[in-house]
Protein backbone atom coordinates (compact mmCIF):
# COMPACT_ATOMS: atom_id res chain seq x y z
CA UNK A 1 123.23 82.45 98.29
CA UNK A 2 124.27 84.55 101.51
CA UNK A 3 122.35 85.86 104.70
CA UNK A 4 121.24 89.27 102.48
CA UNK A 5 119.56 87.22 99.76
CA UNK A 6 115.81 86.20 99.72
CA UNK A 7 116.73 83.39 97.85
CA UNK A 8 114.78 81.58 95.07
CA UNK A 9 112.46 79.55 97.04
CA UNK A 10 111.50 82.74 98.92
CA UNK A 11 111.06 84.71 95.53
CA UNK A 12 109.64 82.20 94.18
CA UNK A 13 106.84 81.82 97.18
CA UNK A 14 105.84 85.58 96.89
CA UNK A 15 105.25 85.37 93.19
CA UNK A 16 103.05 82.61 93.89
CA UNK A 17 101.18 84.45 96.75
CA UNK A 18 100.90 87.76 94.03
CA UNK A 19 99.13 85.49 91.45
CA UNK A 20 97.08 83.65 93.57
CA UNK A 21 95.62 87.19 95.24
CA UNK A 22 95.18 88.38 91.98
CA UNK A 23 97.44 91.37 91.98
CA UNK A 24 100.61 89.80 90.19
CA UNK A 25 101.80 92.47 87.76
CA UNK A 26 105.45 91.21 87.85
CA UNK A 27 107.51 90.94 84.62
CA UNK A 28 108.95 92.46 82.29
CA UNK A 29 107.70 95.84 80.81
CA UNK A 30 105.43 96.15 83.67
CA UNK A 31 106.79 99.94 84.56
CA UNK A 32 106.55 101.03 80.88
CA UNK A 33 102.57 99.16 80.72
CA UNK A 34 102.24 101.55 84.10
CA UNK A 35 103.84 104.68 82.76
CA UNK A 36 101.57 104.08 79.48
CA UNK A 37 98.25 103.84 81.48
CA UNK A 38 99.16 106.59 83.62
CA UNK A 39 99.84 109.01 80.21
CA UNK A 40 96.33 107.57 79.30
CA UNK A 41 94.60 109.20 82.23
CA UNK A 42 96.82 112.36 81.75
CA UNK A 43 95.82 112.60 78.25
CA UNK A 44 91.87 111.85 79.09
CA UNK A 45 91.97 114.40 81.82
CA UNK A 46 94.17 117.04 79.60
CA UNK A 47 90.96 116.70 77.06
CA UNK A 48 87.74 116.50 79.94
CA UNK A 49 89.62 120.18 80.80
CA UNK A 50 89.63 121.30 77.15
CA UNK A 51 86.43 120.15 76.34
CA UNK A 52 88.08 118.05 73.49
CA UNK A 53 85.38 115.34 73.18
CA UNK A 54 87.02 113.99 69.79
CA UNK A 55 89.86 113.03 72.04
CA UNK A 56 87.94 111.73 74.97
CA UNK A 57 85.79 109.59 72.25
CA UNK A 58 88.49 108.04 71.21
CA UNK A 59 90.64 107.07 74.47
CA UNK A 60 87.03 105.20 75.55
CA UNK A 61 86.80 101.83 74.10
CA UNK A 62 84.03 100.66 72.16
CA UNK A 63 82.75 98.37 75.17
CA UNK A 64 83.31 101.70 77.68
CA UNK A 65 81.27 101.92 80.67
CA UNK A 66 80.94 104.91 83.66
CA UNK A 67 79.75 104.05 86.71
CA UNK A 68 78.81 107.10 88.75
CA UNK A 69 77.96 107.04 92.55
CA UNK A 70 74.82 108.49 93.86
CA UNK A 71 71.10 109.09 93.15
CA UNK A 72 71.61 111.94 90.41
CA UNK A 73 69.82 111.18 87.00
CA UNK A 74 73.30 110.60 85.17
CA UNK A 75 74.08 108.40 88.28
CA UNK A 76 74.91 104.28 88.07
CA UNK A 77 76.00 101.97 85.02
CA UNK A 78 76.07 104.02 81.18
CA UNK A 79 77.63 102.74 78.17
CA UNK A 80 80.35 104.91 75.97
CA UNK A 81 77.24 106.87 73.56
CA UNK A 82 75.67 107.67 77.02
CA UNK A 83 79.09 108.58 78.76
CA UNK A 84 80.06 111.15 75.61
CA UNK A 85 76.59 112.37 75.49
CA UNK A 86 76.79 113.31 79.61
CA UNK A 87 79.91 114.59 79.06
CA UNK A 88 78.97 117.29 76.21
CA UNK A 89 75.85 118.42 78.35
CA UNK A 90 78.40 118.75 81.27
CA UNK A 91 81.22 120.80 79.23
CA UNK A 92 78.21 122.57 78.22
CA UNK A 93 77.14 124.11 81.52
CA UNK A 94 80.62 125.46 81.74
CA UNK A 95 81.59 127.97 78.64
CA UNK A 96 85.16 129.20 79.72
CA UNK A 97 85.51 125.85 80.48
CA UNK A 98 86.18 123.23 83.51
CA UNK A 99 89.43 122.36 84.91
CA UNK A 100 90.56 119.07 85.85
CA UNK A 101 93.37 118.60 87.72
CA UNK A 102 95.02 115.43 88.93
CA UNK A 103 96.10 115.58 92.77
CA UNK A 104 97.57 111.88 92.82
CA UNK A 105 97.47 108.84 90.78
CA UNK A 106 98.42 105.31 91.86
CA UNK A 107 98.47 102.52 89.33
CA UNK A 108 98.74 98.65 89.70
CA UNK A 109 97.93 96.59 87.17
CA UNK A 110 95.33 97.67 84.62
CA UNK A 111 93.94 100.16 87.53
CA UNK A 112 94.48 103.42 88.41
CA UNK A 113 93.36 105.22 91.10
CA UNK A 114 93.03 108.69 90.66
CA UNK A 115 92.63 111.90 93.12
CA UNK A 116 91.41 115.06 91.20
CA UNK A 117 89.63 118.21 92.06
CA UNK A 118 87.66 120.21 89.48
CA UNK A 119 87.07 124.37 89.51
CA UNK A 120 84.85 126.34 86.94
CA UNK A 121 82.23 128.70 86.46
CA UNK A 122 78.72 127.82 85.89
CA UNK A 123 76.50 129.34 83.41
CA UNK A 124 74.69 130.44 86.38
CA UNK A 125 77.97 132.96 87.47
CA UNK A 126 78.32 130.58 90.47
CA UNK A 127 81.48 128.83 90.89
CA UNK A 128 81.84 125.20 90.83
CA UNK A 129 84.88 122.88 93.13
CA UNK A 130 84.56 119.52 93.80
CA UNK A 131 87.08 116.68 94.79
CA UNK A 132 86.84 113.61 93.17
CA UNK A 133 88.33 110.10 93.15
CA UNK A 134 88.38 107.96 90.10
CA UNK A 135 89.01 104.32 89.31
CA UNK A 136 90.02 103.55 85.56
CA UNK A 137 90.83 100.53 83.97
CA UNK A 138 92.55 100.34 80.90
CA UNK A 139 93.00 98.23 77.90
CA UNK A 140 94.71 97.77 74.90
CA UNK A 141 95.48 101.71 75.12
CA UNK A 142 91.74 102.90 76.01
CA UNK A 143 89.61 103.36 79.29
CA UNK A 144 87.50 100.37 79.46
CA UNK A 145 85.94 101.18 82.98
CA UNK A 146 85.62 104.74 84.90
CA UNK A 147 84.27 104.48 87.84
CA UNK A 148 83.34 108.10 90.23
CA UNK A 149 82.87 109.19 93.47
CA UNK A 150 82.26 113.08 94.26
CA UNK A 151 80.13 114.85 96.40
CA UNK A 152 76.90 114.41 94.48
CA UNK A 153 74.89 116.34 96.07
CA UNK A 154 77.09 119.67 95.30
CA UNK A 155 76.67 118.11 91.36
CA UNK A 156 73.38 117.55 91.43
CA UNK A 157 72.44 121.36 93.10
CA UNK A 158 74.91 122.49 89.90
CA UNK A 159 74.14 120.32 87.49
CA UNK A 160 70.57 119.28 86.94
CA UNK A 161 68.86 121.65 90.01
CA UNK A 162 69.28 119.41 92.76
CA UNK A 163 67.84 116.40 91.32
């Protein structure tokens, strides 16, 4: 061992510290587990933006569930049939379609945080933007948790009439 080297008992010592705070994601095949996930959310957001709910039904897992912030009526804990259901009503309210696009994404584990903005038009001609950030977990290949925070009071004014 020389002067530039951690040394085992120092490796060993932050491993220990990373599992016992819960965020020890060290080993092997962790960057290809993270490059997986993160082609998940790629693929999930390529398919909210194409309205391709097949697609979207199939990266949720069986046991899905969307948490959405706020006091709108699609707003707290919903289950996958809810989730797909909420989802075809939204795609719905935009017929050329609503873009997602994906400003940033950090992953860690089975998490990954994502930045994202959204632009379409409304069926009422008015034009809708809003900035999002999302928390997915992933397993086994499919989103297990989404989690979303927006402004909801520019969705709810667009969405269900300011409700």
């Amino acid at each position: 061992m020389n002067a530039r080297s951690p040394g085992l008992l120092a490796c060993t010592i932050a491993w220990l510290a990373a599992t016992q705070m819960g965020c020890a994601h060290i080993g092997p095949g962790t960057d290809a587990r993270l490059a997986e996930n993160r082609r998940i959310v790629r693929e999930l957001f390529d398919a909210l933006s194409r309205g391709d709910v097949a697609t979207i039904d199939r990266l949720y897992a069986d046991d899905f569930e969307i948490w959405t912030a706020g006091s709108m009526p699609f707003s707290g804990r919903h289950d996958k049939a809810y989730a797909l259901g909420a989802t075809e009503m939204i795609l719905g309210a935009f017929p050329q379609g609503i873009a997602f696009t994906i400003d940033a994404m950090t992953a860690e584990g089975d998490r990954i945080a994502i930045e994202a903005h959204s632009d379409g038009a409304h069926v009422s001609g008015n034009h809708y933007h809003n900035e999002y950030h999302f928390l997915l977990r992933i397993r086994d290949g499919q989103v297990v948790e989404f989690k979303e925070y927006m402004d909801t009071a520019l969705a709810a004014e667009v969405l269900v009439g300011g409700q």
